[in-house]
PDB file of N, CA and C in Angstrom:
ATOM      1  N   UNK A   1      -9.162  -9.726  10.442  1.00  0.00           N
ATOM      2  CA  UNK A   1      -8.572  -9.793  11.771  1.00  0.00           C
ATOM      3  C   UNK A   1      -8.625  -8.403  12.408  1.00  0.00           C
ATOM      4  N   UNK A   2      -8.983  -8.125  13.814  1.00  0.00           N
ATOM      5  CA  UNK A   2      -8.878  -6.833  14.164  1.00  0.00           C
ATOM      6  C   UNK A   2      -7.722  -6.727  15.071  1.00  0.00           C
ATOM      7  N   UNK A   3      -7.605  -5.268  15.240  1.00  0.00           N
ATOM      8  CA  UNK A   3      -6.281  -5.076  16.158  1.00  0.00           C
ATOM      9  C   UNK A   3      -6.700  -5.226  17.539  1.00  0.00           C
ATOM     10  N   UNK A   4      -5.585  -6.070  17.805  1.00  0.00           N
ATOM     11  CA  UNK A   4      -5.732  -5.869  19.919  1.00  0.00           C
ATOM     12  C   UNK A   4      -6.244  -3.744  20.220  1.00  0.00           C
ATOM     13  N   UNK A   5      -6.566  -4.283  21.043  1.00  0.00           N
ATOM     14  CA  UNK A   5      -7.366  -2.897  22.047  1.00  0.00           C
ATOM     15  C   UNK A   5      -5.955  -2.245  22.667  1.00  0.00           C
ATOM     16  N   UNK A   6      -6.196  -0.882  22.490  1.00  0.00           N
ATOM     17  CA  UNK A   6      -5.235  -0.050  23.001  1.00  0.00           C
ATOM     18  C   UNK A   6      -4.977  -0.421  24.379  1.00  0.00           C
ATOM     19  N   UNK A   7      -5.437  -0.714  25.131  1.00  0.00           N
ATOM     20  CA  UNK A   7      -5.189  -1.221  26.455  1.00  0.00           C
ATOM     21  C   UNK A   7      -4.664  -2.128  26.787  1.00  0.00           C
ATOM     22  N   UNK A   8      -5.042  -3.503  26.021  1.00  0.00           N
ATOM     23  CA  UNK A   8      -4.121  -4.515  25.614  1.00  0.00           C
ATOM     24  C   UNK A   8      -2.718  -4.506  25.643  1.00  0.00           C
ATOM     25  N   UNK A   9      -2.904  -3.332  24.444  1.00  0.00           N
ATOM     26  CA  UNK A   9      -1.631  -3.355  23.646  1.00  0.00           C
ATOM     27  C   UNK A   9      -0.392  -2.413  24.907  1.00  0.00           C
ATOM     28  N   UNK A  10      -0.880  -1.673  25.841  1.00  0.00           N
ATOM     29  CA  UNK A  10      -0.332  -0.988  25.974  1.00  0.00           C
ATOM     30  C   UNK A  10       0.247  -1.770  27.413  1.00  0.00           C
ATOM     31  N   UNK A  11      -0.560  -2.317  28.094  1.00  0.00           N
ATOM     32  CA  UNK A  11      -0.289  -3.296  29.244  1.00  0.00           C
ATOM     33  C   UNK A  11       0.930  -4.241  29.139  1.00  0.00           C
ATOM     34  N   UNK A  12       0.434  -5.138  27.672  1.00  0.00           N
ATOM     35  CA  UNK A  12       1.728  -5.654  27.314  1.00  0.00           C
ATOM     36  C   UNK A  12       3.268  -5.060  27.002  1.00  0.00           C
ATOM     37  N   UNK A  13       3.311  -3.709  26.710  1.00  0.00           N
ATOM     38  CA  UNK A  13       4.299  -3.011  26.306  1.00  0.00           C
ATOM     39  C   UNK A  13       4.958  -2.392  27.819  1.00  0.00           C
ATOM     40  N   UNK A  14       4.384  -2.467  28.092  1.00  0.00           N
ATOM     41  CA  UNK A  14       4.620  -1.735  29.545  1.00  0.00           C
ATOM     42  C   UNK A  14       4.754  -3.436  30.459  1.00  0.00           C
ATOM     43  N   UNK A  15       4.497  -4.233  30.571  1.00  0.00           N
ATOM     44  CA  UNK A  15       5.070  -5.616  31.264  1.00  0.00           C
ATOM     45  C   UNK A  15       6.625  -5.934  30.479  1.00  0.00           C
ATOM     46  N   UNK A  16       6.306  -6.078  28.920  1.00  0.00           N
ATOM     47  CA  UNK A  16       8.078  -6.416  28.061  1.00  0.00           C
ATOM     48  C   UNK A  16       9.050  -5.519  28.995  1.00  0.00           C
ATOM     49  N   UNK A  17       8.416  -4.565  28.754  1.00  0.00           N
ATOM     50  CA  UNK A  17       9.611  -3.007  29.078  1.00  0.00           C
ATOM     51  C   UNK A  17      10.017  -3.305  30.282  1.00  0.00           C
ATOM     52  N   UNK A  18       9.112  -3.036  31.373  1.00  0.00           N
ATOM     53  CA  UNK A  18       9.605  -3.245  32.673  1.00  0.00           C
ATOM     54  C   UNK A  18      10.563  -4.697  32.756  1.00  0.00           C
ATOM     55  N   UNK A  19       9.922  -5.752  32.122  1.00  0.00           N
ATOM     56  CA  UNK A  19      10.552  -6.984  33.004  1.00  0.00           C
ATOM     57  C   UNK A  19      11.930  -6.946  31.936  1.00  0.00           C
ATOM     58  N   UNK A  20      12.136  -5.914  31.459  1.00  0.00           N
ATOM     59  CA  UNK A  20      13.474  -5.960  30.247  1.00  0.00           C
ATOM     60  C   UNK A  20      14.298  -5.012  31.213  1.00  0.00           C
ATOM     61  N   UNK A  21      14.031  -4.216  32.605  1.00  0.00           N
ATOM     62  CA  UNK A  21      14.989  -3.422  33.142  1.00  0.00           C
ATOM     63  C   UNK A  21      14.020  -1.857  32.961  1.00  0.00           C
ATOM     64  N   UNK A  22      13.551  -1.933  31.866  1.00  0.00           N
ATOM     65  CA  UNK A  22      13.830  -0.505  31.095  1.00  0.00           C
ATOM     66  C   UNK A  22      12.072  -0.074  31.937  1.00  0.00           C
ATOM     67  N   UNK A  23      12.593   1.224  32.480  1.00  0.00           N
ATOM     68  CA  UNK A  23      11.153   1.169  33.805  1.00  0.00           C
ATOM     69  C   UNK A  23       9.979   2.177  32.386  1.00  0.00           C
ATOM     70  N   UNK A  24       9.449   1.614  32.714  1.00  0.00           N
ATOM     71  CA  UNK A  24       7.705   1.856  31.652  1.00  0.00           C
ATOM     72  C   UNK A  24       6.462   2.324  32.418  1.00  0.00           C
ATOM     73  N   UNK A  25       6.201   3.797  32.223  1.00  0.00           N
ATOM     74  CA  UNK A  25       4.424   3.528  32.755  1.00  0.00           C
ATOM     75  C   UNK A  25       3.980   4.516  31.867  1.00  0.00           C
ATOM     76  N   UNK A  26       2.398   4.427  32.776  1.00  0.00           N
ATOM     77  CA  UNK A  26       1.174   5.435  31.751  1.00  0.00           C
ATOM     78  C   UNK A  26       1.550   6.781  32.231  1.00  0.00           C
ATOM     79  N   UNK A  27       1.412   7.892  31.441  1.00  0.00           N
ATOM     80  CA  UNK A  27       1.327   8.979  31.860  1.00  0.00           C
ATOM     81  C   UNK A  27       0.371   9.378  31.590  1.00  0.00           C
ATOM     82  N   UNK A  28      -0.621   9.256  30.883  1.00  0.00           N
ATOM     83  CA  UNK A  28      -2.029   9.789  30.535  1.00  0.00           C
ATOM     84  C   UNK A  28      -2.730   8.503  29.739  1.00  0.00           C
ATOM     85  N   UNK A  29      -3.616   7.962  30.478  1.00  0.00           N
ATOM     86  CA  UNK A  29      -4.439   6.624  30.033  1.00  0.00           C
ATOM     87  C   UNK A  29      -5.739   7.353  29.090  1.00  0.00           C
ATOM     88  N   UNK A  30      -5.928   6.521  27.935  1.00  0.00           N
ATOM     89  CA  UNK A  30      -7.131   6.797  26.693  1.00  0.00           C
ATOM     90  C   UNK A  30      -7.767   5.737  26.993  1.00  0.00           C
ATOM     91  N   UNK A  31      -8.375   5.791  25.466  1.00  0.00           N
ATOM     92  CA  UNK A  31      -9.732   4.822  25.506  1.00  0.00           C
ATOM     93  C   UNK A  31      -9.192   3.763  25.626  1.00  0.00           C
ATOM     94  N   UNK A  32      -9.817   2.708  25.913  1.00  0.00           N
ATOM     95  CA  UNK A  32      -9.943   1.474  26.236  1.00  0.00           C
ATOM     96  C   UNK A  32      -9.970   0.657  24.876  1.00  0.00           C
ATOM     97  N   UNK A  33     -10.781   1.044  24.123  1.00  0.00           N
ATOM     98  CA  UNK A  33     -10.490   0.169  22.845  1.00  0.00           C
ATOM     99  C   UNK A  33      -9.825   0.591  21.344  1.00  0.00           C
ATOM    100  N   UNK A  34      -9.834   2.274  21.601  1.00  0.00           N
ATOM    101  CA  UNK A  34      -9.559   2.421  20.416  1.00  0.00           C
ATOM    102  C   UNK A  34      -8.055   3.966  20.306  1.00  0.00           C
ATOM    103  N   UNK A  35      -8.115   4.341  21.780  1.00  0.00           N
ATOM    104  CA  UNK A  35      -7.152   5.449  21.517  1.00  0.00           C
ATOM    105  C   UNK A  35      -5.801   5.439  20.926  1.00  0.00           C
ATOM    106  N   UNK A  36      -5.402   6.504  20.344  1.00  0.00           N
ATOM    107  CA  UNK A  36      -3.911   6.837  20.055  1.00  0.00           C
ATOM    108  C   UNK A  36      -3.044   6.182  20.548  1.00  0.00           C
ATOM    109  N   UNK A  37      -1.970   5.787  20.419  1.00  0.00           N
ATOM    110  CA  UNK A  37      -0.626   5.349  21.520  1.00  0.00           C
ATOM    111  C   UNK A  37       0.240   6.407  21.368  1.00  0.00           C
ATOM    112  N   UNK A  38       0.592   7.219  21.799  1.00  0.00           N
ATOM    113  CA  UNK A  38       2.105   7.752  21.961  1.00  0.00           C
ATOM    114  C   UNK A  38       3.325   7.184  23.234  1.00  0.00           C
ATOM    115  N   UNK A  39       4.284   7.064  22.093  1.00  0.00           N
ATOM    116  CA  UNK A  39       5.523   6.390  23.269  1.00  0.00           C
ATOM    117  C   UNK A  39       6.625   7.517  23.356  1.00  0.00           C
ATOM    118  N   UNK A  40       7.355   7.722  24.353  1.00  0.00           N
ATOM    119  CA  UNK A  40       8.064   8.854  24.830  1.00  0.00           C
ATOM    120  C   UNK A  40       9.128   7.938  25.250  1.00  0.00           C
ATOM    121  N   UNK A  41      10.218   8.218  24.378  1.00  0.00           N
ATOM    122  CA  UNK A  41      11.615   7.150  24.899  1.00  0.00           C
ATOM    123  C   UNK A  41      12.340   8.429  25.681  1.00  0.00           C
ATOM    124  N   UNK A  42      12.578   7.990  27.001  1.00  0.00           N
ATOM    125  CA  UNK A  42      13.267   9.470  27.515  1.00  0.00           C
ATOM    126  C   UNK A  42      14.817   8.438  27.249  1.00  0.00           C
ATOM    127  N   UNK A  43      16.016   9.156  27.133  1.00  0.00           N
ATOM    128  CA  UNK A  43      17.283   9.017  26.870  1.00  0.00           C
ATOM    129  C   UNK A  43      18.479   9.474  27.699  1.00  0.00           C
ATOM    130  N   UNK A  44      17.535  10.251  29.050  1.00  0.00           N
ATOM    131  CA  UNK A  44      17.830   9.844  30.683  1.00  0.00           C
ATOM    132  C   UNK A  44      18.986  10.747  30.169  1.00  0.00           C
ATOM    133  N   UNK A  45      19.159  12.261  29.463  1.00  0.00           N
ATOM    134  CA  UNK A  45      20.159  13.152  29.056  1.00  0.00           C
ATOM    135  C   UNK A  45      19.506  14.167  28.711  1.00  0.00           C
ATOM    136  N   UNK A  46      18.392  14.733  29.044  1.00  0.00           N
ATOM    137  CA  UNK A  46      17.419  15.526  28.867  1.00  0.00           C
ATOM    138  C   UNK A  46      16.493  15.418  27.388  1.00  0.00           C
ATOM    139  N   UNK A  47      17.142  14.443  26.493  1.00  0.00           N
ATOM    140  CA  UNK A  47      16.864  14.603  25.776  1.00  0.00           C
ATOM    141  C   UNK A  47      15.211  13.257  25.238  1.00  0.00           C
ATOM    142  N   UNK A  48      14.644  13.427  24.144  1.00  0.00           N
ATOM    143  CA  UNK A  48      13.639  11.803  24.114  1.00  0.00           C
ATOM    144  C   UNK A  48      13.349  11.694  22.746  1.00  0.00           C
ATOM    145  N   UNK A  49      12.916  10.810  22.474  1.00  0.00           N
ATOM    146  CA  UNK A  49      12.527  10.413  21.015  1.00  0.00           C
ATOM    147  C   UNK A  49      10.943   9.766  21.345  1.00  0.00           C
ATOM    148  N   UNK A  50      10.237  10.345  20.047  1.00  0.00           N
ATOM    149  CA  UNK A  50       8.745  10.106  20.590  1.00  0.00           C
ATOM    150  C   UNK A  50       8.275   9.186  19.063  1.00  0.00           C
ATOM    151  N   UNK A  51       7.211   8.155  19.498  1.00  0.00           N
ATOM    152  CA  UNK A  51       6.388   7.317  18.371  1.00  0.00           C
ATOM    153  C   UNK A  51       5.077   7.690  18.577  1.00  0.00           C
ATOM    154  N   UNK A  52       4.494   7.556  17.185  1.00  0.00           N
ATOM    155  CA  UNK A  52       2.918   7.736  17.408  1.00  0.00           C
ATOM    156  C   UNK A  52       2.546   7.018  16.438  1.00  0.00           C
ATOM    157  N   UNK A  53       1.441   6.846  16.671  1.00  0.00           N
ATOM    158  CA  UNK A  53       0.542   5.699  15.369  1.00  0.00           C
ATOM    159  C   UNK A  53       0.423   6.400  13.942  1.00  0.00           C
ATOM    160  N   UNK A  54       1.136   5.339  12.912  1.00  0.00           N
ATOM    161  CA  UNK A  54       1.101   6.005  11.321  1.00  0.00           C
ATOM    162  C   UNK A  54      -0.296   6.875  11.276  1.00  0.00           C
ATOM    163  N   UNK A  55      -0.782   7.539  10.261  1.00  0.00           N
ATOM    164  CA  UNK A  55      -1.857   7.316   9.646  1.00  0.00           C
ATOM    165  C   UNK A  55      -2.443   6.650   8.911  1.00  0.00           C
ATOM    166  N   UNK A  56      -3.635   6.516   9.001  1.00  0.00           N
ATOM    167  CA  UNK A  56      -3.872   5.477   8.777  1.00  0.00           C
ATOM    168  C   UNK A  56      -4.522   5.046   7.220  1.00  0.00           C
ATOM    169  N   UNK A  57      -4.039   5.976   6.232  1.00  0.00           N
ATOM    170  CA  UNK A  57      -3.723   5.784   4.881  1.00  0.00           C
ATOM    171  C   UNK A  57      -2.422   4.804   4.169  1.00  0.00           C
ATOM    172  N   UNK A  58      -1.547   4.719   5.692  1.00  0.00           N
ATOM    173  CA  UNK A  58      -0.423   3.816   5.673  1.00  0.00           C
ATOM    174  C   UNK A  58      -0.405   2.525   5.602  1.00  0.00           C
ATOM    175  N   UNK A  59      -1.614   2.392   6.795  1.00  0.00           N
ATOM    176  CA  UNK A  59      -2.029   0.947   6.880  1.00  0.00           C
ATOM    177  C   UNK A  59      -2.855  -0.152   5.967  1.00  0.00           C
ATOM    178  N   UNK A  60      -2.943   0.240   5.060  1.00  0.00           N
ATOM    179  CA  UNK A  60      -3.973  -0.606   4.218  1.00  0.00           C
ATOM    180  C   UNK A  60      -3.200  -1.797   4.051  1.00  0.00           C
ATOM    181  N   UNK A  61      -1.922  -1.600   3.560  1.00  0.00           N
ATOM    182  CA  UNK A  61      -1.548  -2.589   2.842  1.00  0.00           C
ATOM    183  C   UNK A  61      -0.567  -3.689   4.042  1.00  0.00           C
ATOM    184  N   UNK A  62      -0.591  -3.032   4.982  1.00  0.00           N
ATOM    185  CA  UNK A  62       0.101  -3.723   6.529  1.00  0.00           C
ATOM    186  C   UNK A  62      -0.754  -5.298   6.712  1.00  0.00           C
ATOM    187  N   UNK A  63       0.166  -6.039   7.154  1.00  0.00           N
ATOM    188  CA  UNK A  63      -0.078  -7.656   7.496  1.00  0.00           C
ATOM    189  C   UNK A  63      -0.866  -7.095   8.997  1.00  0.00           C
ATOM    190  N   UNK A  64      -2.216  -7.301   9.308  1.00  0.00           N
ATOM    191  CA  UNK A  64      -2.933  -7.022  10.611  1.00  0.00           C
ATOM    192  C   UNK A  64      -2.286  -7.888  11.557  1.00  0.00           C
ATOM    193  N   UNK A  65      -1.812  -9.128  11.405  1.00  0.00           N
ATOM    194  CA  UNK A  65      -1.080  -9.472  12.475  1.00  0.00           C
ATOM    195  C   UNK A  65       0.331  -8.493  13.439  1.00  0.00           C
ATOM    196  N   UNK A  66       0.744  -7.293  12.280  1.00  0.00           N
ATOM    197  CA  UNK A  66       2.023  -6.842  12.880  1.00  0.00           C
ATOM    198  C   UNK A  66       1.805  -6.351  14.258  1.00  0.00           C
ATOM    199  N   UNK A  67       2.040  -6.201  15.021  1.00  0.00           N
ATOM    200  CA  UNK A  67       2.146  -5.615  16.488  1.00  0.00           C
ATOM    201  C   UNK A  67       0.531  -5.900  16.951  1.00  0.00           C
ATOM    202  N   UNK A  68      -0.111  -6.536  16.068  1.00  0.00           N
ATOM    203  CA  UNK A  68      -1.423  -6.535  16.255  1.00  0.00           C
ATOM    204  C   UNK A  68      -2.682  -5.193  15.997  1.00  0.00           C
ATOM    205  N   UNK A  69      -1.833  -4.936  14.932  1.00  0.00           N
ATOM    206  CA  UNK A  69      -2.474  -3.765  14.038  1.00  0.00           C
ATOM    207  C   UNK A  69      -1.810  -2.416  14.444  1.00  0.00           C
ATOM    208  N   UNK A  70      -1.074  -2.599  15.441  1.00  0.00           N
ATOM    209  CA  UNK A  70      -0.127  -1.416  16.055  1.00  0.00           C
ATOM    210  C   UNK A  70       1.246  -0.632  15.372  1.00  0.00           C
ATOM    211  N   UNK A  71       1.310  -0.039  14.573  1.00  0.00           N
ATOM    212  CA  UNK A  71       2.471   0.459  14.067  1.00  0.00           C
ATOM    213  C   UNK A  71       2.529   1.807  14.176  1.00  0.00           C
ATOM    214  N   UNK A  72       3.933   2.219  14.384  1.00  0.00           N
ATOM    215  CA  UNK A  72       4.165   3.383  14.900  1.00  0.00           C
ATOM    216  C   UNK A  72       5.137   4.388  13.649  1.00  0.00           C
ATOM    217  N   UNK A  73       4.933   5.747  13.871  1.00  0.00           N
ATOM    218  CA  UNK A  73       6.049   6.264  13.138  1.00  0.00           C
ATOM    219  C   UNK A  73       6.946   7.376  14.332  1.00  0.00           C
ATOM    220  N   UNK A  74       7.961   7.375  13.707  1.00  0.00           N
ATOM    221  CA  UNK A  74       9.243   8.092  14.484  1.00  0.00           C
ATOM    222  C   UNK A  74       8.641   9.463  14.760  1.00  0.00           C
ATOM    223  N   UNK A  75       8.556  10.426  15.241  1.00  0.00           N
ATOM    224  CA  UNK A  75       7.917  12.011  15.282  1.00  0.00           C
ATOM    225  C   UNK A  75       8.940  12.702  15.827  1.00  0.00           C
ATOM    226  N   UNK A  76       9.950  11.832  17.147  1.00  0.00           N
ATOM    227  CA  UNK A  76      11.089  12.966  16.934  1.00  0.00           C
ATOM    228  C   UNK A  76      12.259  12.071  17.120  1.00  0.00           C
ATOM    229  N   UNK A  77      13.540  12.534  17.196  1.00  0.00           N
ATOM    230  CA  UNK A  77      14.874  11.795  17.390  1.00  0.00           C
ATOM    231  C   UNK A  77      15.561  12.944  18.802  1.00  0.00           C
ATOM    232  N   UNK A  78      15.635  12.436  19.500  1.00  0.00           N
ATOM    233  CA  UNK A  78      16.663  13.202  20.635  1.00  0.00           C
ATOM    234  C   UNK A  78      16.782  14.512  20.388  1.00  0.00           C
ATOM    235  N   UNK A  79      14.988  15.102  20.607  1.00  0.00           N
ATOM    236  CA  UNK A  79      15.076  16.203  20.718  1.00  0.00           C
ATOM    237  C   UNK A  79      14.675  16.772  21.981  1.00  0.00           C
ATOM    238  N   UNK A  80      15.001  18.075  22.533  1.00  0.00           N
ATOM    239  CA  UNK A  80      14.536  18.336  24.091  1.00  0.00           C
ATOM    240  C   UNK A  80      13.829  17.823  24.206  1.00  0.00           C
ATOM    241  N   UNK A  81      14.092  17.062  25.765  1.00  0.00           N
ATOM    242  CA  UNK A  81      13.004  16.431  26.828  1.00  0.00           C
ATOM    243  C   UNK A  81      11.627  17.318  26.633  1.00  0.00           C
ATOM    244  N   UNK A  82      11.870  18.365  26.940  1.00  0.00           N
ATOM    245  CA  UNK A  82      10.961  19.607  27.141  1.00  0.00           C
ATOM    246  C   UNK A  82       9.694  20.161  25.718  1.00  0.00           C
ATOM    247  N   UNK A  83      10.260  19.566  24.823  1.00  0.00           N
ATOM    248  CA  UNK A  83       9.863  20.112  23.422  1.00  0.00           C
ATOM    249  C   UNK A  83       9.222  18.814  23.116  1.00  0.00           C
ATOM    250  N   UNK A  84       9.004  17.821  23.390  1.00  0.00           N
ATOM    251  CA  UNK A  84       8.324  16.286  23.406  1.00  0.00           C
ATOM    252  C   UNK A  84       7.353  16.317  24.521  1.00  0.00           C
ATOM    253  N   UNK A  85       7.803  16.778  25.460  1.00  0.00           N
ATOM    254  CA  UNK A  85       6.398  16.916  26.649  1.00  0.00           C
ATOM    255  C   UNK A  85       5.558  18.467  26.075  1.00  0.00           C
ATOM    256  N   UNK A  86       6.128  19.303  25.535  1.00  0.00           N
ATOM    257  CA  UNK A  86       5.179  20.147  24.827  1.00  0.00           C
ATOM    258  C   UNK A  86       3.816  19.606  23.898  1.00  0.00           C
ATOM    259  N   UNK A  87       4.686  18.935  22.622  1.00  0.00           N
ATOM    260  CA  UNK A  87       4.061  18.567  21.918  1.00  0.00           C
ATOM    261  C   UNK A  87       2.824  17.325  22.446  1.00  0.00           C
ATOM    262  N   UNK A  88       2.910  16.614  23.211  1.00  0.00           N
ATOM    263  CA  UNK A  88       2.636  15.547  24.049  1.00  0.00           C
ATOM    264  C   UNK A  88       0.920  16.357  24.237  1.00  0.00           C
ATOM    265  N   UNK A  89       1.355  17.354  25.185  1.00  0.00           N
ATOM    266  CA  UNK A  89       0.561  18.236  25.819  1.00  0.00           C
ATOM    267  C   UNK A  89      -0.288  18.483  24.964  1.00  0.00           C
ATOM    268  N   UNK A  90      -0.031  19.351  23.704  1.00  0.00           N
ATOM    269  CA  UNK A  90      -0.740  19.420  22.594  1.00  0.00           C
ATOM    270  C   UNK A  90      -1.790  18.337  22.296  1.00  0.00           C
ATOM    271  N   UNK A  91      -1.284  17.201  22.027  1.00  0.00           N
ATOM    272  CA  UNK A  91      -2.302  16.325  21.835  1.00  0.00           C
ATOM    273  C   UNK A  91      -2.913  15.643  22.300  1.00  0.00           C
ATOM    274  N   UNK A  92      -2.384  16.053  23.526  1.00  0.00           N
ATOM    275  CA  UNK A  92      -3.655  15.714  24.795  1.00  0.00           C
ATOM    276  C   UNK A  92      -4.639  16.945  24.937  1.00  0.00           C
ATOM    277  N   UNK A  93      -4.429  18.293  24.155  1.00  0.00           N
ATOM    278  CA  UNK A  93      -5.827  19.057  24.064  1.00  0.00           C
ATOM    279  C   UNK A  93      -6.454  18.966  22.840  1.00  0.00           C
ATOM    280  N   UNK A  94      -5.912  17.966  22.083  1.00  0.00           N
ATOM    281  CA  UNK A  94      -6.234  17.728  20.966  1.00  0.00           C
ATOM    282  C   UNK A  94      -7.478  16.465  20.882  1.00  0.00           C
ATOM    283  N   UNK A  95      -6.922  15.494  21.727  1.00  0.00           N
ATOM    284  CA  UNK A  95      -7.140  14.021  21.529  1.00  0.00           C
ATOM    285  C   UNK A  95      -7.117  13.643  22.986  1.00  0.00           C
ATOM    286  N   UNK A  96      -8.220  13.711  23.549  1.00  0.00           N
ATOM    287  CA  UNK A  96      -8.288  13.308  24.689  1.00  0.00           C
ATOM    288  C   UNK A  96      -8.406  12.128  25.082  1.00  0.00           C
ATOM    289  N   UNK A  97      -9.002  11.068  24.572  1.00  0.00           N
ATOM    290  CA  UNK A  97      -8.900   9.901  24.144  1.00  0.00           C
ATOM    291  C   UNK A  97      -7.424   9.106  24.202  1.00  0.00           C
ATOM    292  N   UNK A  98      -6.264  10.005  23.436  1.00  0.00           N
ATOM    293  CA  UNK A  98      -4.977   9.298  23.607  1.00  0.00           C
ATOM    294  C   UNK A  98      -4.037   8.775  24.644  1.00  0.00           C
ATOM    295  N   UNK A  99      -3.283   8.089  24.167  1.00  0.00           N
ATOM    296  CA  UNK A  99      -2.778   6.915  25.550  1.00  0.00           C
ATOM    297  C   UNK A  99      -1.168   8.029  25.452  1.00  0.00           C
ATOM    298  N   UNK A 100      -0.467   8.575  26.547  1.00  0.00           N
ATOM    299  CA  UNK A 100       0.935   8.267  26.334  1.00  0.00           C
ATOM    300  C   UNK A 100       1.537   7.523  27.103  1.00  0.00           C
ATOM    301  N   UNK A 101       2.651   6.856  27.088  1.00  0.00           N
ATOM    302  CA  UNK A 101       3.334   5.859  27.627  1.00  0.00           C
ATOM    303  C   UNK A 101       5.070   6.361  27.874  1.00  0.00           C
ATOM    304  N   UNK A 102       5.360   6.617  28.697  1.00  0.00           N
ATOM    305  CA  UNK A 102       6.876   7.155  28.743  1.00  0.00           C
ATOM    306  C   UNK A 102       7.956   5.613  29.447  1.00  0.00           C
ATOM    307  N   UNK A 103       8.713   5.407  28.492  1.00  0.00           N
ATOM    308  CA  UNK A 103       9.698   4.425  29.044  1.00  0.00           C
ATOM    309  C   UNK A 103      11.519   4.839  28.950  1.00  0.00           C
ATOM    310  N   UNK A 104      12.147   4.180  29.636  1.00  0.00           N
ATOM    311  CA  UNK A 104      13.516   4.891  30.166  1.00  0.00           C
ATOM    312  C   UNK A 104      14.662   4.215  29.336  1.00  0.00           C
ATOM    313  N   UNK A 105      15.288   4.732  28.562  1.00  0.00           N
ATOM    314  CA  UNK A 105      16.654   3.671  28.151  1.00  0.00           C
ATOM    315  C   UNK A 105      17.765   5.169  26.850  1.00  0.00           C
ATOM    316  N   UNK A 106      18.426   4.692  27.479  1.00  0.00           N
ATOM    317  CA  UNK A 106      20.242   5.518  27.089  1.00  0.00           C
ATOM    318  C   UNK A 106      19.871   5.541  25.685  1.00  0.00           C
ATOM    319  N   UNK A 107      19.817   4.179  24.944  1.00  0.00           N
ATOM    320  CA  UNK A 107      20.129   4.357  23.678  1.00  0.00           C
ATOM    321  C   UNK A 107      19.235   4.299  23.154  1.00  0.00           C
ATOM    322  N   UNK A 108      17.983   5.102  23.362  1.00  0.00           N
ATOM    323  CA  UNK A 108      16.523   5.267  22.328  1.00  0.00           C
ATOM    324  C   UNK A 108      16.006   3.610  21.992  1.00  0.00           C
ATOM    325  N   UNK A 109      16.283   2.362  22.440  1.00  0.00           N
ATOM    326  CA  UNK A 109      15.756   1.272  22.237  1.00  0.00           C
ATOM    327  C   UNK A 109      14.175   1.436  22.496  1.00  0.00           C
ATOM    328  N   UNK A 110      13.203   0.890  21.428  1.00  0.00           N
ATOM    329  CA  UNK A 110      11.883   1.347  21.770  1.00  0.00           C
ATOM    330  C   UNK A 110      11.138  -0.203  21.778  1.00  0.00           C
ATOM    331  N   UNK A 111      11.597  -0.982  20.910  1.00  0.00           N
ATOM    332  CA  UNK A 111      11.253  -2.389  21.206  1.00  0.00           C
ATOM    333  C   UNK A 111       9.669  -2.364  20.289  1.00  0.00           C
ATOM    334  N   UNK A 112       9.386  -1.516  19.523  1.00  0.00           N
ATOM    335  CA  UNK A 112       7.578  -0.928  18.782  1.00  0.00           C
ATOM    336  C   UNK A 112       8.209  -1.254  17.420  1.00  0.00           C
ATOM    337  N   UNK A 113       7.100  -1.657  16.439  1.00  0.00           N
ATOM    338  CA  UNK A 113       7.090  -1.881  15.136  1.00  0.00           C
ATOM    339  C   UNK A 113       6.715  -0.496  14.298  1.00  0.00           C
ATOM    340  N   UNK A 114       7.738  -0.028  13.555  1.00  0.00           N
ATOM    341  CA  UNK A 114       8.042   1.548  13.215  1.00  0.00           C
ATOM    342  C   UNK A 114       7.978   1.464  11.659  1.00  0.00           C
ATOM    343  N   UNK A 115       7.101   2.059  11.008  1.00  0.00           N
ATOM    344  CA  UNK A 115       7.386   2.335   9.502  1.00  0.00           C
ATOM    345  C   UNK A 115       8.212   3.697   8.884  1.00  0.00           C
ATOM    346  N   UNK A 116       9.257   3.469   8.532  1.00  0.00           N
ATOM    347  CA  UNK A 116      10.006   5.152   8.153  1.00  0.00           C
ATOM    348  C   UNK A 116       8.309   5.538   6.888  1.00  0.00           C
ATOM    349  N   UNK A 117       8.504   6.259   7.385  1.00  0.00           N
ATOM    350  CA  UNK A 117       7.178   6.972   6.114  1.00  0.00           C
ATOM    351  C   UNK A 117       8.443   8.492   5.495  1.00  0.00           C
ATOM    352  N   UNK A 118       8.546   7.806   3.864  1.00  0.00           N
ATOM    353  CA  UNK A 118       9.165   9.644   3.931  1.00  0.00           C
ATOM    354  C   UNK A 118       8.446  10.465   2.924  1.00  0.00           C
TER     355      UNK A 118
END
């Protein structure tokens, strides 16, 4: 089974979000079939919590149906707004290709399928 297309995936995440209240868009659009996702939960207190796609030594043993091959890991917890759009930045000179996605909600709700990796 293959994974839905980053674009896919990201359209749909961004329709849930919005029609859930919680306002969702692109801030920097990637590839079309295969880029990065990063999600940017802002917490509307300066502060955000950010997801990015496991590596992918993680995934072997993952059910391909989950999020549709999409799983994310935690990268920060309510740390400066400012220090998440840094890092962000970074890997957009890193990975040009990558998608980020910034969505709005108080209590870090991200609504993404998350593996704690420790």
């Amino acid at each position: 089974m293959q994974r839905i297309t980053s674009e896919f995936f990201v359209s749909a995440y961004i329709r849930r979000r919005n029609m859930m209240g919680k306002f969702t868009a692109v801030v920097h659009r990637g590839a079309d079939e295969a880029g990065a996702i990063f999600i940017k939960v802002s917490r509307l207190d300066g502060t955000a919590d950010l997801y990015g796609p496991i590596p992918q030594m993680f995934t072997e043993d993952l059910d391909p149906a989950i999020a549709g091959g999409r799983v994310f890991e935690r990268l920060a917890v309510a740390a400066p707004e400012r220090e998440v759009d840094e890092r962000l930045f970074r890997e957009r000179g890193f990975d040009t290709d990558c998608w980020i996605v910034e969505t709005e909600c108080r209590d870090g709700t991200h609504d993404l399928d998350v593996l704690e990796i420790t």
